[in-house]
C-alpha atoms as a PDB file:
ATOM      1  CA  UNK A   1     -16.789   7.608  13.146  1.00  0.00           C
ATOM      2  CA  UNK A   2     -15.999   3.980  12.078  1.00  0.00           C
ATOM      3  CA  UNK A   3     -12.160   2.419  11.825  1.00  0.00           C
ATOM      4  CA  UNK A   4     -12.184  -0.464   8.938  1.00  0.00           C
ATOM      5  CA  UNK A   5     -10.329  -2.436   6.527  1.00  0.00           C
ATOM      6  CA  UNK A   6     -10.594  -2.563   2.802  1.00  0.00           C
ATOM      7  CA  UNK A   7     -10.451  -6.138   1.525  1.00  0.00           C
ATOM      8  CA  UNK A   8      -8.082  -4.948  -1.555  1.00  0.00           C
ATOM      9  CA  UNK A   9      -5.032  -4.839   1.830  1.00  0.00           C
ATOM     10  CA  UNK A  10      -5.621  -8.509   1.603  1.00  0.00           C
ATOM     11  CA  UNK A  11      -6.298  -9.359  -1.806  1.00  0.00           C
ATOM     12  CA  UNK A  12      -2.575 -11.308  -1.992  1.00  0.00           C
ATOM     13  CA  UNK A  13      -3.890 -13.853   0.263  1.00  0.00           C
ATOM     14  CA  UNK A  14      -7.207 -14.106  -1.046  1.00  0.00           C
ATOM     15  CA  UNK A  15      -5.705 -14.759  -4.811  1.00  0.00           C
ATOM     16  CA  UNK A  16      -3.059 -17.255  -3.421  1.00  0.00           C
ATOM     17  CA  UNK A  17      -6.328 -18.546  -1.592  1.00  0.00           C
ATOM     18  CA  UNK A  18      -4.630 -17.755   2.132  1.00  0.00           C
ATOM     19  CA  UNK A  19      -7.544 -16.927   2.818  1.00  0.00           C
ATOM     20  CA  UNK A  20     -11.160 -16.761   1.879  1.00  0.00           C
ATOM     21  CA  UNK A  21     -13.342 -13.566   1.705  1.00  0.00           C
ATOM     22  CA  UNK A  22     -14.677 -14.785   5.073  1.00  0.00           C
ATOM     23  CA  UNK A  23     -11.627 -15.563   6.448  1.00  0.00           C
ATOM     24  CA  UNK A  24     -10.916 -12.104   5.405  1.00  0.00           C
ATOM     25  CA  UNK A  25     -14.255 -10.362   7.051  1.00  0.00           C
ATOM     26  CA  UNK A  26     -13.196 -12.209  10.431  1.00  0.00           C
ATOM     27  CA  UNK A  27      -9.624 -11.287  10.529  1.00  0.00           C
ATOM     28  CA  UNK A  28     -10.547  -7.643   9.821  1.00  0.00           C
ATOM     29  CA  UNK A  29     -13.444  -8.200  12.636  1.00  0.00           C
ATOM     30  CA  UNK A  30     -10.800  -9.343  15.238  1.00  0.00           C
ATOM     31  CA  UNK A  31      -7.933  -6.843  14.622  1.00  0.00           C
ATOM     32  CA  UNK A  32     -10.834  -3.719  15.653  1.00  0.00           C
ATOM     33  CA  UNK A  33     -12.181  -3.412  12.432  1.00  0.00           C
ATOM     34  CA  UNK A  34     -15.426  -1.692  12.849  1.00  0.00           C
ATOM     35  CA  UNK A  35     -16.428  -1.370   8.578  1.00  0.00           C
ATOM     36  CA  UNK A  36     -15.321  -3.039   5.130  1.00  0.00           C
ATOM     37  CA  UNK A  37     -15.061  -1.794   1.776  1.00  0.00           C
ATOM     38  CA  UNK A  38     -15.526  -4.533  -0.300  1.00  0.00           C
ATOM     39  CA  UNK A  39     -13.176  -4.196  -3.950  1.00  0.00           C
ATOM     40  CA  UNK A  40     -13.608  -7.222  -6.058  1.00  0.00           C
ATOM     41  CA  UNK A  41     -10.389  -7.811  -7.688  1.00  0.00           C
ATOM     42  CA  UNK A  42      -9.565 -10.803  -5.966  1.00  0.00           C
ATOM     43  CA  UNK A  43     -13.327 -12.222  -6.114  1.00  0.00           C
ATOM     44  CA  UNK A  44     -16.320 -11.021  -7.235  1.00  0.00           C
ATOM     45  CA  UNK A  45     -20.128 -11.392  -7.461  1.00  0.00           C
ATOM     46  CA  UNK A  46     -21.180 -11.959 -11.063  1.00  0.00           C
ATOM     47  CA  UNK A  47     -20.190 -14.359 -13.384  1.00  0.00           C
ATOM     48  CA  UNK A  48     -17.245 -13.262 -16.022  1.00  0.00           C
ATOM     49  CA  UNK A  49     -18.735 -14.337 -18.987  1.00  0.00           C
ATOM     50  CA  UNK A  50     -22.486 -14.412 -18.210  1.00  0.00           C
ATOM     51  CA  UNK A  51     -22.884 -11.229 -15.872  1.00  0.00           C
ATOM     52  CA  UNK A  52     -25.147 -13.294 -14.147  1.00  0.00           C
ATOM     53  CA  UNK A  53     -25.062 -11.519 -10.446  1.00  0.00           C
ATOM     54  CA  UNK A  54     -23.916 -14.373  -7.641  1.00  0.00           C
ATOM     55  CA  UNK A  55     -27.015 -14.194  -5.236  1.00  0.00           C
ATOM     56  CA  UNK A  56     -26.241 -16.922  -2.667  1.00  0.00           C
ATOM     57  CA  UNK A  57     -22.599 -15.673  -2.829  1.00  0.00           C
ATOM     58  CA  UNK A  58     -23.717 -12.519  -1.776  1.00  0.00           C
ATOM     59  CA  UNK A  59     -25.741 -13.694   0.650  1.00  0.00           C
ATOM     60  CA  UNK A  60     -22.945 -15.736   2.367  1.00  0.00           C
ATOM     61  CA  UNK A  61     -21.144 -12.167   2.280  1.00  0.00           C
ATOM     62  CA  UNK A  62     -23.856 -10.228   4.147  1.00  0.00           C
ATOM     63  CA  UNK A  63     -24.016 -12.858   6.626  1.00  0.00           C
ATOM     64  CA  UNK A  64     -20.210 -13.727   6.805  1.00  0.00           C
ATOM     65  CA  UNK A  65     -19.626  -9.938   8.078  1.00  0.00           C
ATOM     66  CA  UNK A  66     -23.181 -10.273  10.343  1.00  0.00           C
ATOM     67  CA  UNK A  67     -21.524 -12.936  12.176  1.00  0.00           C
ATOM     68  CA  UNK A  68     -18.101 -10.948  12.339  1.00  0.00           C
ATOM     69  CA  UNK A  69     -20.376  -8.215  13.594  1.00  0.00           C
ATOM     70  CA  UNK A  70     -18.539  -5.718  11.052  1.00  0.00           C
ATOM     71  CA  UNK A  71     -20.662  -3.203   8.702  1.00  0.00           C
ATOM     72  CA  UNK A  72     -20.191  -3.606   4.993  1.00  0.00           C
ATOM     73  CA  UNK A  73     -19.756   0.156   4.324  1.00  0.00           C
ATOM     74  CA  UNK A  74     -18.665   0.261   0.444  1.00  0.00           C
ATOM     75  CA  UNK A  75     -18.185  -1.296  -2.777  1.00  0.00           C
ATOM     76  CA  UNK A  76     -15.327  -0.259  -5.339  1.00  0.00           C
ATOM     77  CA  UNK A  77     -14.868  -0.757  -8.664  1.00  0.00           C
ATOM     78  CA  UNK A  78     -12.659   0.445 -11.252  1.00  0.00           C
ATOM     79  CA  UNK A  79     -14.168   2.278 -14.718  1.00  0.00           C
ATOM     80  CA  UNK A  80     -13.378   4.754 -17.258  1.00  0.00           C
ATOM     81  CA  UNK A  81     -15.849   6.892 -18.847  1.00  0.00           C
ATOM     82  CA  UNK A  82     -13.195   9.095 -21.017  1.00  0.00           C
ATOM     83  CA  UNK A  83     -14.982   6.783 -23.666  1.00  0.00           C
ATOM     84  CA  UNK A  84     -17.008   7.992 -27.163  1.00  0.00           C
ATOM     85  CA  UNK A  85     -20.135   6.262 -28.702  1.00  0.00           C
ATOM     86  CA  UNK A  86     -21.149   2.661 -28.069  1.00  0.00           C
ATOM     87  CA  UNK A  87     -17.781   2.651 -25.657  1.00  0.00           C
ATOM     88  CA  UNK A  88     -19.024   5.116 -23.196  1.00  0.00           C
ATOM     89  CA  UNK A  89     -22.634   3.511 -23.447  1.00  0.00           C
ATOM     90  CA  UNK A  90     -21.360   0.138 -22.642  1.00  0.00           C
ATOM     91  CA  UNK A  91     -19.375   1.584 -20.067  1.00  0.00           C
ATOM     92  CA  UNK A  92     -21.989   3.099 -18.134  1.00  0.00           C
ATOM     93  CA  UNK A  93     -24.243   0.111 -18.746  1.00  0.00           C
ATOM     94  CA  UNK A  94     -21.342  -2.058 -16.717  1.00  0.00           C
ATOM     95  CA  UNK A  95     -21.275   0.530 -14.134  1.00  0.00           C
ATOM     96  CA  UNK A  96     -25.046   0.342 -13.742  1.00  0.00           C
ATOM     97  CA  UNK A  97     -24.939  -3.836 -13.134  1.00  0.00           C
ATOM     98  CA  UNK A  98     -22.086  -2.608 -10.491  1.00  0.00           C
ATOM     99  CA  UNK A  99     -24.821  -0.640  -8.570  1.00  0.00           C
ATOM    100  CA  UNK A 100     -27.212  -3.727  -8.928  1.00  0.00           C
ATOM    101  CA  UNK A 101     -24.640  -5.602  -7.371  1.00  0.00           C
ATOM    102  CA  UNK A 102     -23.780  -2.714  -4.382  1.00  0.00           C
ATOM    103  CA  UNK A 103     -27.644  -2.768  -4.231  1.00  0.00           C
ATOM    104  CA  UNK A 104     -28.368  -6.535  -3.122  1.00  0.00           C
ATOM    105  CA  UNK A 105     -24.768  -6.599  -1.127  1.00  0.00           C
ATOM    106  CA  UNK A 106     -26.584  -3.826   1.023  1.00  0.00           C
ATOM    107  CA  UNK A 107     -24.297  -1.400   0.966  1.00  0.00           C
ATOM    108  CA  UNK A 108     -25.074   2.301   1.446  1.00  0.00           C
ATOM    109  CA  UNK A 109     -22.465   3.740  -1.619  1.00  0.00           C
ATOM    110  CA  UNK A 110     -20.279   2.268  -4.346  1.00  0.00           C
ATOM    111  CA  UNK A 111     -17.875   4.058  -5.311  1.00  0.00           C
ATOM    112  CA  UNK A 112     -16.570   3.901  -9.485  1.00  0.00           C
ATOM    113  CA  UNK A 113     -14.009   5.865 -11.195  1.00  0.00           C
ATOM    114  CA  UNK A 114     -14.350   8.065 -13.627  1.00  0.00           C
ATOM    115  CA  UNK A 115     -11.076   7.316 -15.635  1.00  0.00           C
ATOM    116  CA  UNK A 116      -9.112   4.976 -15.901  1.00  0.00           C
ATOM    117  CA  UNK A 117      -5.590   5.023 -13.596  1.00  0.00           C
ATOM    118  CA  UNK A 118      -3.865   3.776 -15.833  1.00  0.00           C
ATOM    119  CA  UNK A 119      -3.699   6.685 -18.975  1.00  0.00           C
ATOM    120  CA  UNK A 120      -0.555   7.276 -20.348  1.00  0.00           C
ATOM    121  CA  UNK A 121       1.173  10.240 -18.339  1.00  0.00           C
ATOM    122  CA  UNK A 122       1.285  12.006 -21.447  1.00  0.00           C
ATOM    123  CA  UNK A 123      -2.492  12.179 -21.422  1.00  0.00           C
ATOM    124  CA  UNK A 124      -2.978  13.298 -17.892  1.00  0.00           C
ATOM    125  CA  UNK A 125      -2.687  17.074 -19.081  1.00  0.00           C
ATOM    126  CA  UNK A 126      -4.877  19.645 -18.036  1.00  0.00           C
ATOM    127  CA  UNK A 127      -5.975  20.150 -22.056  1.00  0.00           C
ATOM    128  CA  UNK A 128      -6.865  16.192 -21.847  1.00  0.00           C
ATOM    129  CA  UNK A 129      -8.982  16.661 -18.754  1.00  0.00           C
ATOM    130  CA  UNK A 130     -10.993  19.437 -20.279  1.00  0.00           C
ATOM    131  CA  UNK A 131     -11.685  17.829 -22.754  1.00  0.00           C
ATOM    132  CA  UNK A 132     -13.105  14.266 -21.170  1.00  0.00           C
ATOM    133  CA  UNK A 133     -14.754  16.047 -18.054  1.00  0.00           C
ATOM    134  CA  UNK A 134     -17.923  16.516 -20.114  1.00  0.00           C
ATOM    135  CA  UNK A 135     -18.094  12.580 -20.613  1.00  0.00           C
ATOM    136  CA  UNK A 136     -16.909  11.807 -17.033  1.00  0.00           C
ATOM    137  CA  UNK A 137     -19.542  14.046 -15.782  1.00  0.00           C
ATOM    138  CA  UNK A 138     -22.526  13.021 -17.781  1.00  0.00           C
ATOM    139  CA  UNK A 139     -21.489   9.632 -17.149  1.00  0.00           C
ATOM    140  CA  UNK A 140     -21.753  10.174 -13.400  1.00  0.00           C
ATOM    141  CA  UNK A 141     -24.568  11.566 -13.411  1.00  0.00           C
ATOM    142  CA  UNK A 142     -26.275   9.097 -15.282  1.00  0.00           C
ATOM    143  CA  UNK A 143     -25.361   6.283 -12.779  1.00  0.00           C
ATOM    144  CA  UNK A 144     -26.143   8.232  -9.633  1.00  0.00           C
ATOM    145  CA  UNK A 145     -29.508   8.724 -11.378  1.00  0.00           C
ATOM    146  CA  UNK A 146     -29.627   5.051 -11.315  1.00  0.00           C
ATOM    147  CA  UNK A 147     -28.218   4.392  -8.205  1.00  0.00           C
ATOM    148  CA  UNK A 148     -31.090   6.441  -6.226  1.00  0.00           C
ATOM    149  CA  UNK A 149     -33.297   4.382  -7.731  1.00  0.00           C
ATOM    150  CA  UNK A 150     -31.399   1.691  -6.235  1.00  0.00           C
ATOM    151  CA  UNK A 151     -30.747   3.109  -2.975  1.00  0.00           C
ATOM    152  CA  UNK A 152     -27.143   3.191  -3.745  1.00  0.00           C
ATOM    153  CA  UNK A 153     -25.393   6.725  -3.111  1.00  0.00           C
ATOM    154  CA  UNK A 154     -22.137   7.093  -5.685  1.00  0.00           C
ATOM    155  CA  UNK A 155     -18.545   8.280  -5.185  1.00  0.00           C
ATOM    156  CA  UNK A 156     -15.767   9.690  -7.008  1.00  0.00           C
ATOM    157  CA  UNK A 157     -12.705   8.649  -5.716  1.00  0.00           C
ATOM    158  CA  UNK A 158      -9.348  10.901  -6.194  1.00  0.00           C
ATOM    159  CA  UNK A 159      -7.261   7.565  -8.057  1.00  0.00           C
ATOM    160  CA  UNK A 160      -4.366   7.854 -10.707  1.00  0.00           C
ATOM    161  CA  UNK A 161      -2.934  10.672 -12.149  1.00  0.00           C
ATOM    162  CA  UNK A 162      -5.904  12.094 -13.866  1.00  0.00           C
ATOM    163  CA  UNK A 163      -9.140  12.240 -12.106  1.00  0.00           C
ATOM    164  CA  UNK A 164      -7.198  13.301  -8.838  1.00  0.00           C
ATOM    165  CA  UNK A 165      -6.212  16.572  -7.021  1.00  0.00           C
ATOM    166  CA  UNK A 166      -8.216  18.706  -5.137  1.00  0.00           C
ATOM    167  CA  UNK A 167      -9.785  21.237  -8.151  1.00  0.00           C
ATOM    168  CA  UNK A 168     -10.146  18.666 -10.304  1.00  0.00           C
ATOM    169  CA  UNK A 169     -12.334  16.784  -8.358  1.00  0.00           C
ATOM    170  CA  UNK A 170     -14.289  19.363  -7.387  1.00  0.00           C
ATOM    171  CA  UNK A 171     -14.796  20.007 -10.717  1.00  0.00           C
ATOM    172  CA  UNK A 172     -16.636  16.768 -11.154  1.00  0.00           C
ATOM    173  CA  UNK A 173     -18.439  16.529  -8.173  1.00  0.00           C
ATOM    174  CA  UNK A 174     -19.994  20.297  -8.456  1.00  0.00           C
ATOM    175  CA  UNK A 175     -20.637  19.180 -12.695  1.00  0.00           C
ATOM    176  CA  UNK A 176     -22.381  16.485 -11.074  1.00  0.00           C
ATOM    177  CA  UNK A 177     -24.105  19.057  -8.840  1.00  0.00           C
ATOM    178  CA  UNK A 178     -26.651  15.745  -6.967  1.00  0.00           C
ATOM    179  CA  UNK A 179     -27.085  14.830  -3.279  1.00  0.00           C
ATOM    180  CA  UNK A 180     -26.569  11.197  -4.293  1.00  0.00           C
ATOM    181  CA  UNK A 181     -23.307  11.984  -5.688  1.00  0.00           C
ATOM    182  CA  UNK A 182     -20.409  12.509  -3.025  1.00  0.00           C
ATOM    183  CA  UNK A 183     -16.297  12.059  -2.348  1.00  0.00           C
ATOM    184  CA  UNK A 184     -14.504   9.200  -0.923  1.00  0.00           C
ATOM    185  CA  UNK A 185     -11.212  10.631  -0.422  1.00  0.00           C
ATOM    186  CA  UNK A 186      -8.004   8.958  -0.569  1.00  0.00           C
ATOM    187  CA  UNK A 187      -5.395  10.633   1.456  1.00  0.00           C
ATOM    188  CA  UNK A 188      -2.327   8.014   0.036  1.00  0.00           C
ATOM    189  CA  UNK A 189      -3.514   9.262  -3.551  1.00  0.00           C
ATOM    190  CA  UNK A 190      -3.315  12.806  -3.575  1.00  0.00           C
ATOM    191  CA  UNK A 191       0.406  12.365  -3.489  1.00  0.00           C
ATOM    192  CA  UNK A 192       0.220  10.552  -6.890  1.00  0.00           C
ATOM    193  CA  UNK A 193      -0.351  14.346  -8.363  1.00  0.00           C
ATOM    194  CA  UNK A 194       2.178  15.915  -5.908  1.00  0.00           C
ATOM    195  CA  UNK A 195      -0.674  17.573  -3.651  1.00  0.00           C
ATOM    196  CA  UNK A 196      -0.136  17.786   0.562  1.00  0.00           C
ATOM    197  CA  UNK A 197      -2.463  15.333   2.183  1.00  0.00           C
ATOM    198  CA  UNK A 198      -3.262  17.705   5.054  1.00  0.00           C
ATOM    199  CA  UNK A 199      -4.297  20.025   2.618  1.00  0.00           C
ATOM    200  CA  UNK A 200      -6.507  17.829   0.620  1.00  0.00           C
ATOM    201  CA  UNK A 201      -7.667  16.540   3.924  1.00  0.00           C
ATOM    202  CA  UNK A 202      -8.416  20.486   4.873  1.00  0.00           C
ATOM    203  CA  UNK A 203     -10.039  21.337   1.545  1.00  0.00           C
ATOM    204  CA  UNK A 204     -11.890  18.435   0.694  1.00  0.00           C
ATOM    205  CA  UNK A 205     -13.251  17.088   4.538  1.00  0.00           C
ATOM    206  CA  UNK A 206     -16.617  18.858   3.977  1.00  0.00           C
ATOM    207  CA  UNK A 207     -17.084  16.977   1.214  1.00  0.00           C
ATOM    208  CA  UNK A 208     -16.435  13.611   2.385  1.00  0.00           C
ATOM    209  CA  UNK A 209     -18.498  10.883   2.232  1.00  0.00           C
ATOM    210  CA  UNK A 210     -15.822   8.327   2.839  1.00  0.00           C
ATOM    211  CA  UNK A 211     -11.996   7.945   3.649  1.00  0.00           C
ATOM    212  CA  UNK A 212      -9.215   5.761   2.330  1.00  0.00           C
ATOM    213  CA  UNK A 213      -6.925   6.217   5.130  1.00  0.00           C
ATOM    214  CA  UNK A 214      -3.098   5.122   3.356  1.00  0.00           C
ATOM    215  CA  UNK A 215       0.426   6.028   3.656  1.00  0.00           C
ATOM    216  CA  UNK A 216       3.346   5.938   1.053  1.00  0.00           C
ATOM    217  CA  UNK A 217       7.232   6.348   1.357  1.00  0.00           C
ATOM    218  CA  UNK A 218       8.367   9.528  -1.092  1.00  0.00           C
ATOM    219  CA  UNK A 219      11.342   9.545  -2.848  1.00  0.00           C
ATOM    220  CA  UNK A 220      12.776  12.368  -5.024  1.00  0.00           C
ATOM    221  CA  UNK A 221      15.753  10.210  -6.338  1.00  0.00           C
ATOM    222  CA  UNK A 222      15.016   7.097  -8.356  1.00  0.00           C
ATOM    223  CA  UNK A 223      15.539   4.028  -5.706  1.00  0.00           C
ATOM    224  CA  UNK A 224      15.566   1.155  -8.070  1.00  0.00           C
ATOM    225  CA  UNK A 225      12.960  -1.051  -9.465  1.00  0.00           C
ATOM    226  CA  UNK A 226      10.380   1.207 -10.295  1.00  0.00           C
ATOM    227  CA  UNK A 227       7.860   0.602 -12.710  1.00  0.00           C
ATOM    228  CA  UNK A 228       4.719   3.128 -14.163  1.00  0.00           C
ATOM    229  CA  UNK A 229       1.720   1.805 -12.810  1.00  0.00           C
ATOM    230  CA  UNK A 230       2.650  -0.990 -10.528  1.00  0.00           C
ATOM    231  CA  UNK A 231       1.336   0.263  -7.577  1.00  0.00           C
ATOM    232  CA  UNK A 232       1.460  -3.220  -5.209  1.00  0.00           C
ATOM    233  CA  UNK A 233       4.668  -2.720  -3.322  1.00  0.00           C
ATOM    234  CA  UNK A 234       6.888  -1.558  -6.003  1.00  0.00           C
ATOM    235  CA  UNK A 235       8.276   1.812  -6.758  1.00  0.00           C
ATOM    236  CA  UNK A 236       5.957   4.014  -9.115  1.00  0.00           C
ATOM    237  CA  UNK A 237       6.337   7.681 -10.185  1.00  0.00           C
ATOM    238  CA  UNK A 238       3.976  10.620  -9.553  1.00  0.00           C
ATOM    239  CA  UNK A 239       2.282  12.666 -11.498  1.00  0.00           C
ATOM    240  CA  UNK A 240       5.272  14.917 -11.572  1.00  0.00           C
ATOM    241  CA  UNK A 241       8.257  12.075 -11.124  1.00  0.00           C
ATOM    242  CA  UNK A 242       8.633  11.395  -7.363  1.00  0.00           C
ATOM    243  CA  UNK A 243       9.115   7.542  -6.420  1.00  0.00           C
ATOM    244  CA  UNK A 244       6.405   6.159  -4.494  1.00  0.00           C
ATOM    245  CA  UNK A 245       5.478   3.314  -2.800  1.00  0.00           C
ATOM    246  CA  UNK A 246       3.014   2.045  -0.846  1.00  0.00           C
ATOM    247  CA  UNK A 247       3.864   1.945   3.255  1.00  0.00           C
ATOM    248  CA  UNK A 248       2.244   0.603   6.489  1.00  0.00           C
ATOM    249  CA  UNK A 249       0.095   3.548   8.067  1.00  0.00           C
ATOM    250  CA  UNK A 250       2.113   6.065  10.152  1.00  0.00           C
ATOM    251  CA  UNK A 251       5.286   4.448   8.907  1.00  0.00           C
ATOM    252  CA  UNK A 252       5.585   5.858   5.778  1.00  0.00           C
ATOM    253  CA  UNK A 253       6.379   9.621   4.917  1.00  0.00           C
ATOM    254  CA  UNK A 254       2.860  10.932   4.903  1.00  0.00           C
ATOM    255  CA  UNK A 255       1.877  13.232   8.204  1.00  0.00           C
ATOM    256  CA  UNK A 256      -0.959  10.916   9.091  1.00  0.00           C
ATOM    257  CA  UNK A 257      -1.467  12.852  12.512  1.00  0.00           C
ATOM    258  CA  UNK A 258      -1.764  15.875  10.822  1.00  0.00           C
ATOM    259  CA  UNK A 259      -4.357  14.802   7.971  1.00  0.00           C
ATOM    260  CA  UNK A 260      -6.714  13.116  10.379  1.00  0.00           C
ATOM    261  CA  UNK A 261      -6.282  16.187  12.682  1.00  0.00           C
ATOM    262  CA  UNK A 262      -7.513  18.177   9.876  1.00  0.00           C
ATOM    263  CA  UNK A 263     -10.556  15.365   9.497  1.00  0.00           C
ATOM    264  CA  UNK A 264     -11.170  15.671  12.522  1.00  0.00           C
ATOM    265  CA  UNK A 265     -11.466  19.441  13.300  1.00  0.00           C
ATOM    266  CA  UNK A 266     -13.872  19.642  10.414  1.00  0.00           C
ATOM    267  CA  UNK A 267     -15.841  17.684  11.797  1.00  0.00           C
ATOM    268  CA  UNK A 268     -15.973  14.458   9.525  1.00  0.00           C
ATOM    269  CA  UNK A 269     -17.212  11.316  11.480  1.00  0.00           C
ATOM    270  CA  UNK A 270     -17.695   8.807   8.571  1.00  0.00           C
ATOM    271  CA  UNK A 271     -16.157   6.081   7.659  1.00  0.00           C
ATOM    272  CA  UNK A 272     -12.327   5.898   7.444  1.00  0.00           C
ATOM    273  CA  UNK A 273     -11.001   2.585   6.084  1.00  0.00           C
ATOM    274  CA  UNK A 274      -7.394   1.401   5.833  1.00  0.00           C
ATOM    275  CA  UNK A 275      -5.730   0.437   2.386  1.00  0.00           C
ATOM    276  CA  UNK A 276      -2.861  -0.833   2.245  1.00  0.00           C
ATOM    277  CA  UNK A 277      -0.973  -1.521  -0.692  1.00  0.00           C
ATOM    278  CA  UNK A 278       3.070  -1.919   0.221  1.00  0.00           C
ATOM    279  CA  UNK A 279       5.539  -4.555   0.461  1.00  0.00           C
ATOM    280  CA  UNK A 280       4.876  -6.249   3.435  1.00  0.00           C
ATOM    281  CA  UNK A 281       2.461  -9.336   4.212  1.00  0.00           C
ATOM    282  CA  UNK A 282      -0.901  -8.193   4.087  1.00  0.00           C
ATOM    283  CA  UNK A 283      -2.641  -8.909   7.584  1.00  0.00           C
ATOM    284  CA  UNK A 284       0.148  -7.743   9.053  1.00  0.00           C
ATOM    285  CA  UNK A 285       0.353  -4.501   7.531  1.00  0.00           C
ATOM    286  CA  UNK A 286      -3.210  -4.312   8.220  1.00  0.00           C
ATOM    287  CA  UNK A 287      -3.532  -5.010  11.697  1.00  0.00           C
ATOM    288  CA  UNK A 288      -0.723  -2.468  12.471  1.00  0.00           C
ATOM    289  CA  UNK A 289      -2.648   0.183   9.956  1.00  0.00           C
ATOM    290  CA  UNK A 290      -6.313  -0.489  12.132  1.00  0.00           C
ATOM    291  CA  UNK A 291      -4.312   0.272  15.227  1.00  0.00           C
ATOM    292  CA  UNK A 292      -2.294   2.809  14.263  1.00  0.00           C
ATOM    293  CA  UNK A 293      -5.629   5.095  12.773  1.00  0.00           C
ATOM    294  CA  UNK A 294      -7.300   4.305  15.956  1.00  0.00           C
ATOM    295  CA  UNK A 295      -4.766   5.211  17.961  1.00  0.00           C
ATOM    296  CA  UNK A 296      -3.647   8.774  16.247  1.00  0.00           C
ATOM    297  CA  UNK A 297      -7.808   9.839  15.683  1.00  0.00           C
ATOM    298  CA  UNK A 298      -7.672   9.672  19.320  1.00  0.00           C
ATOM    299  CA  UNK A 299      -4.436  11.340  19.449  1.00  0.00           C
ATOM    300  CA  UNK A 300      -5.343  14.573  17.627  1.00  0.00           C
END
């Protein structure tokens, strides 16, 4: 088992340019960071316009977290295959160039959504997902079928309000039905559709690949300034209409002893990255999250 960082906990001081995406790698490096899941939001390896893939910056990557001595262990990106047509062709095709990109960072998985997080919470309905899952299944398989041929193993992640919650993800993953294809859960998410972490944790641990280890304060009675979808230290609603926001791990509401107990006594020993998403400054929040997940896994 490996203790890590995500580089989306410090993607405020990379866009304000705090700090660099090395600078980044060596902070996580120094405050026991083991692994990093690299999420281009606040950089990223192609160019905008062109698509052209960034070789020497990815080559500065690899050996930026060499010399930190940390593993790159994953690459995120966001997508949405509840798409029709030319839409969900295009989509798929972008997902694809995503893998090419996991592929020369070196990374053993990427992991893509399948919708977006952002649908309407009208159209997070259990009618809506029935009727999508055949795209968002198709779609996955089509890049994992591309991604073995890239050496690249491909995730589902439980994010947003649709995709997410223990049977609907297995849903997907056993439509999908390939070795290639696997789970990277997030245990901060699964409160987004009201579900218990431990449980998910419980149910879902066999099927891990990955974990996004996060925490979140939970609210039942509307604290001010809370928006839909702003999820980076504001206030956001459920699935079901609890307040959220994001917290510093093992000082938010979440039972984080008891989820990576349950980890833990199934057995997982992969990769279990911090993400941290809250109010507070980000290496700060991150270096107290790194210690805090190595200090409860050997706790429980």
């Amino acid at each position: 088992m490996k203790i890590g960082l995500s580089s989306y906990s410090l993607d405020r001081e990379i866009e304000k340019g705090k700090m660099s995406l090395r600078d980044a790698m060596e902070f996580a490096a120094r405050n026991g960071a083991e692994c990093m899941e690299l999420v281009p939001f606040a950089f990223r390896f192609d160019d905008p316009d062109t698509g052209k893939i960034d070789s020497a910056f990815i080559a500065d990557a690899k050996k930026w977290a060499r010399d930190a001595g940390i593993e790159l262990c994953n690459y995120s990106v966001l997508a949405d295959l509840c798409k029709e047509g030319e839409a969900f062709e295009n989509e798929i095709k972008r997902i694809c160039h995503e893998v090419d990109i996991a592929a020369e960072l070196g990374v053993p998985q990427m992991r893509h959504d399948v919708s977006s997080f952002r649908r309407p919470h009208s159209e997070n309905t259990l009618r809506d997902f029935e009727k999508w899952m055949p795209y968002m299944i198709e779609g996955a398989k089509r890049i994992t079928e591309y991604g073995k041929k890239a050496g690249v193993k491909t995730l589902i992640e439980n994010h947003g309000f649709f995709a997410n919650g223990c049977d609907r993800v297995e849903r997907i993953l056993d439509g999908v039905n390939d070795e290639n294809y696997g789970l990277l859960l997030d245990t901060g998410n699964i409160v987004c559709v009201d579900e218990d972490p431990s449980i998910a944790a419980q149910t879902l641990a066999s099927r891990c690949r990955m974990v996004h280890l996060k925490d979140f304060y939970i609210r039942r009675r509307d604290p001010g300034d809370s928006h839909l979808f702003d999820c980076a230290g504001t206030w956001f609603r459920s699935r079901g209409g609890k307040y959220l926001r994001g917290a510093i791990l093992a000082q938010g509401d979440l039972d984080i002893w008891q989820i990576l107990g349950e980890l833990k006594k199934a057995g997982y020993d992969g990769h279990i990255v911090v993400e941290f998403e809250g109010l507070e400054e980000g290496p700060y929040a991150s270096s107290v999250g790194m210690q805090n997940a190595r200090r409860i896994w050997n706790e429980v």
